[in-house]
Protein backbone atom coordinates (compact mmCIF):
# COMPACT_ATOMS: atom_id res chain seq x y z
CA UNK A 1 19.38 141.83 86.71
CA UNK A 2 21.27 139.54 84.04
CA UNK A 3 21.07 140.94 80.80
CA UNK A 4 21.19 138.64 78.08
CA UNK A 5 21.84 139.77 74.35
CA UNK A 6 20.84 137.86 70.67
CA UNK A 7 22.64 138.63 67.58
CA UNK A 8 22.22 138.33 64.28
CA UNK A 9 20.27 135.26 63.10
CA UNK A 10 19.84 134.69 66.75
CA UNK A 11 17.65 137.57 67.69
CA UNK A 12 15.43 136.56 64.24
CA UNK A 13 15.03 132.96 65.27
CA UNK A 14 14.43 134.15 69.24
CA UNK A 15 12.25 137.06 67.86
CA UNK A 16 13.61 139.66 70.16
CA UNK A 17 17.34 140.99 70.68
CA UNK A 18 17.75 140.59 74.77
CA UNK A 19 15.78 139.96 77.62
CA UNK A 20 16.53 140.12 81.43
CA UNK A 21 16.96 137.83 83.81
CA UNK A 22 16.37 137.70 87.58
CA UNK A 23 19.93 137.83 90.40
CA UNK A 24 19.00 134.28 90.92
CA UNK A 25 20.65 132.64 88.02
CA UNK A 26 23.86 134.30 89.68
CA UNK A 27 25.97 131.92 90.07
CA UNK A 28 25.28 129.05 87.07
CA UNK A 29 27.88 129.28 84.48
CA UNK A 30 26.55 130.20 81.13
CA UNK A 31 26.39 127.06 79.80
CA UNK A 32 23.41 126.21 82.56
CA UNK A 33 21.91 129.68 81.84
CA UNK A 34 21.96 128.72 77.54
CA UNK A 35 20.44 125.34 78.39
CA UNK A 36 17.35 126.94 80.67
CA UNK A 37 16.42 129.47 77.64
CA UNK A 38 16.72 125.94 75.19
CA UNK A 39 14.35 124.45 78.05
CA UNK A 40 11.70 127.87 77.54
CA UNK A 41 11.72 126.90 73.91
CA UNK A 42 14.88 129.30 72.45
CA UNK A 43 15.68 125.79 70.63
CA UNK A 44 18.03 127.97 68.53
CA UNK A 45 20.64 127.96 71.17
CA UNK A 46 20.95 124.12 70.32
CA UNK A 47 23.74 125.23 67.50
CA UNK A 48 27.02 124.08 69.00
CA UNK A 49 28.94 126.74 67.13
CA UNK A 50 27.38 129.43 68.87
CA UNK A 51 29.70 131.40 70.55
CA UNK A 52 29.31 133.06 74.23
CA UNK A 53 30.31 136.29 75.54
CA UNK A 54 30.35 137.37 79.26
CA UNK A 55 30.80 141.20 79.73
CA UNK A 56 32.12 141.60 76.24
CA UNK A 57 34.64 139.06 76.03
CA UNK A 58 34.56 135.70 74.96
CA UNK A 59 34.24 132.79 77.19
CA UNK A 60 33.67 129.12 77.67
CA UNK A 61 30.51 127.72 78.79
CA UNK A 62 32.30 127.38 82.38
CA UNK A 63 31.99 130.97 82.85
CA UNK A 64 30.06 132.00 86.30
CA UNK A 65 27.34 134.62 86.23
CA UNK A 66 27.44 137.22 88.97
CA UNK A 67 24.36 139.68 89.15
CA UNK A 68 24.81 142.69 86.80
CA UNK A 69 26.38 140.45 84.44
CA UNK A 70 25.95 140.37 80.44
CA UNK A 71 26.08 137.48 78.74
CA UNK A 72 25.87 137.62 74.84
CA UNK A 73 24.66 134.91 72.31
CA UNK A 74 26.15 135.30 68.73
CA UNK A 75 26.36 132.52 66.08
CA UNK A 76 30.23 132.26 64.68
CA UNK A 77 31.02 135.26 62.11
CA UNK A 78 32.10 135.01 58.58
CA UNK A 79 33.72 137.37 55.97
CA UNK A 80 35.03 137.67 52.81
């Protein structure tokens, strides 16, 4: 299984904070993954500043899944 993870306004917009994913999107970089869940209607995925992380480090949408993989959604952080 993939694990996928939401956070922050992510997981409010989605309406849950992960879901799984069958071994068969091994494989597919994230960036194919992201666009399939924008295709199943998690339109807030659109947001270009969204960043990606595979197995808890950051990545580019070039990244390839392998099965057992976890691939985290977060929208860019701010402080102050």
């Amino acid at each position: 299984m993939i694990n996928v993870l939401f956070f922050a306004r992510l997981k409010d917009q989605i309406g849950q904070a992960d879901i799984q994913l069958e071994n068969n999107v091994a494989g597919k970089t994230v960036a194919e993954i992201q666009q399939q869940l924008i295709e199943q209607g998690m339109t807030a995925l659109q947001d270009d500043s969204i960043r990606i992380a595979l197995n808890q480090t950051f990545c580019s949408g070039d990244a390839v899944i392998k099965a057992g993989d976890e691939v985290a959604f977060m929208p860019p952080v701010t402080g102050g």
